[in-house]
Protein backbone atom coordinates (compact mmCIF):
# COMPACT_ATOMS: atom_id res chain seq x y z
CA UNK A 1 82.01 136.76 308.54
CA UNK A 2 85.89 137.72 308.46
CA UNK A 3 86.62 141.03 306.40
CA UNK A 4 89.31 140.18 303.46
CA UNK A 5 91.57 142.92 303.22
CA UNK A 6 94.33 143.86 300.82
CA UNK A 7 97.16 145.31 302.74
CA UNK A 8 99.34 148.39 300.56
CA UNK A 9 102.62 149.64 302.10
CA UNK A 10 104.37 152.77 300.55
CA UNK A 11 107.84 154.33 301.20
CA UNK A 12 108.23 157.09 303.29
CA UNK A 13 111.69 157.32 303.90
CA UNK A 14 113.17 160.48 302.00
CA UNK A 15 111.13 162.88 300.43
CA UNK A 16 114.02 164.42 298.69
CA UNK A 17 114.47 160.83 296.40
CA UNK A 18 111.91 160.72 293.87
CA UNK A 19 112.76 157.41 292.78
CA UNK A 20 111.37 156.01 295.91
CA UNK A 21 109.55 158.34 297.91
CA UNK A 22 105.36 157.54 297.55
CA UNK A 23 105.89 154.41 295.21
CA UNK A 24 104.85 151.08 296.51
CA UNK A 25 106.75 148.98 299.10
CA UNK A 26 104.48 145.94 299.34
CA UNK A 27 101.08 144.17 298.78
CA UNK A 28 100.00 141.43 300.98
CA UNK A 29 96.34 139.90 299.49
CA UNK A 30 94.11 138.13 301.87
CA UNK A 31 94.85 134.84 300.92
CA UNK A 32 98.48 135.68 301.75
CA UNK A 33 100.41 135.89 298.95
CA UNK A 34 102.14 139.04 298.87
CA UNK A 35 104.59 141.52 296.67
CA UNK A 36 107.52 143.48 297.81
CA UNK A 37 109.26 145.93 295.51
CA UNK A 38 112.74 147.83 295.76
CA UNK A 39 113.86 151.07 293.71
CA UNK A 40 117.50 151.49 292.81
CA UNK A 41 118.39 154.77 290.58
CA UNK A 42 121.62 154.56 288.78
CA UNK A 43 123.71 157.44 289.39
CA UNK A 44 124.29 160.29 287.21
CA UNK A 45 121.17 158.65 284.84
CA UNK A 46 117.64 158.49 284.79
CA UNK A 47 117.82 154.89 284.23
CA UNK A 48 115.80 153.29 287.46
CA UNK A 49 115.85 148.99 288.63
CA UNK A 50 112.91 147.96 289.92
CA UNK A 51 113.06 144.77 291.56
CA UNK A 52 109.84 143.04 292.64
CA UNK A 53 109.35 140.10 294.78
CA UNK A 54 106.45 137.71 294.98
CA UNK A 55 105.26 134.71 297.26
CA UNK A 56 106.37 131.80 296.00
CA UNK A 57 105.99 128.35 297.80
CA UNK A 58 105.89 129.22 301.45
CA UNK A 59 108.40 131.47 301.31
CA UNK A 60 107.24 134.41 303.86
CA UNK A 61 107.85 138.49 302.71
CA UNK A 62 110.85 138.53 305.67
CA UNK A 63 112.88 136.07 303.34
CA UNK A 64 111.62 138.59 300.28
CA UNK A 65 115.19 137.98 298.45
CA UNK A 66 114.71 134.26 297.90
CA UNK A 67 111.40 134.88 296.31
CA UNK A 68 110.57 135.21 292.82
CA UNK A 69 112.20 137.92 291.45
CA UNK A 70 111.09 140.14 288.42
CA UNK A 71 113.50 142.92 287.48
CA UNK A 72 112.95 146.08 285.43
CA UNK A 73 115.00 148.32 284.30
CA UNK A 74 113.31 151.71 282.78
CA UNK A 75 114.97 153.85 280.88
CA UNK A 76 113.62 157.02 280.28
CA UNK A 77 116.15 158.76 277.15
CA UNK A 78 115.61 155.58 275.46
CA UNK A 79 112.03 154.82 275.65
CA UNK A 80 113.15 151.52 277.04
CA UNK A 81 111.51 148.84 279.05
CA UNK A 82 113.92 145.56 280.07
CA UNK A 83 112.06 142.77 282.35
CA UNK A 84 113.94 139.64 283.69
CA UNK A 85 111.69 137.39 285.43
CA UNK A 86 113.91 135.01 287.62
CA UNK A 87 113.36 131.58 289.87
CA UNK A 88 115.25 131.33 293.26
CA UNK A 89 118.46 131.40 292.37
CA UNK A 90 118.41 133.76 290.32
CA UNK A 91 117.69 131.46 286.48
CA UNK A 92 116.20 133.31 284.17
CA UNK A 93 112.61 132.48 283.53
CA UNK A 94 111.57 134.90 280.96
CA UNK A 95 113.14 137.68 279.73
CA UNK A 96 111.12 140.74 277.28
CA UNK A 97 112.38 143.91 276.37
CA UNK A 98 109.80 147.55 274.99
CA UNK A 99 110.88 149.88 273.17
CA UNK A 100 108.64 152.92 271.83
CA UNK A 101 109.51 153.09 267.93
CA UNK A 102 109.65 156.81 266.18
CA UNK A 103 105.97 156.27 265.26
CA UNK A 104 105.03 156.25 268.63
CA UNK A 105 104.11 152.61 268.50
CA UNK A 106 105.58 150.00 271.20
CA UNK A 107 107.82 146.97 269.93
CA UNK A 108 108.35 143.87 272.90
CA UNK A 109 110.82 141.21 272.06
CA UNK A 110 110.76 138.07 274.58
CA UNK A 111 113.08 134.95 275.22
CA UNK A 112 115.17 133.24 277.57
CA UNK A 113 118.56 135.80 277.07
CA UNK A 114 121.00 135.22 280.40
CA UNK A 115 121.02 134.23 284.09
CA UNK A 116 120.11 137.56 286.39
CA UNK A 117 123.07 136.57 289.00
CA UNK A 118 126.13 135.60 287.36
């Protein structure tokens, strides 16, 4: 009987960049679908991108930019969670957008709002 394992990669690069130091590089699953995430910190902000990548067709994790793409951008002095989740070529697929109200409740708006690559 084969062993299914879940492969988890983390980042390792700088421990001096807390934006991407210790988070999560990729998942590959045993059935061989996979996930691949980059961090990108906006200077002179707290606001972070996180861009993550998923199998789609046979498209293999080496080729992780043509994938399916779901964006997020978090933005911490706002309370302020965007998502874009994008096709290959970058159409818009679904778009949602949290925001933490006064009350300390969460409010998430979703629709189709613009293409992530124009």
């Amino acid at each position: 009987m084969s062993q299914e394992t879940t492969s988890y990669n983390y980042l390792r690069d700088d421990p001096s960049n807390p934006v991407t130091y210790g988070r999560l590089q990729s998942v590959t699953n045993p059935d061989g679908s996979w996930k691949r995430y980059d961090y990108v910190a906006s200077s002179g902000s707290n606001v972070v991108l996180i861009y993550e990548y998923s199998s789609w067709k046979d498209i293999p994790m080496s080729a992780y930019t043509t994938a399916l793409l779901k964006m997020t951008t978090v933005e911490p002095q706002k309370s302020t969670v965007v998502t874009y989740v994008g096709g290959v070529s970058g159409q818009v697929i679904s778009q949602s957008q949290t925001t933490l109200n006064s009350d300390n409740t969460w409010t998430t708006l979703r629709g189709k709002l613009k293409t992530l690559r124009d």
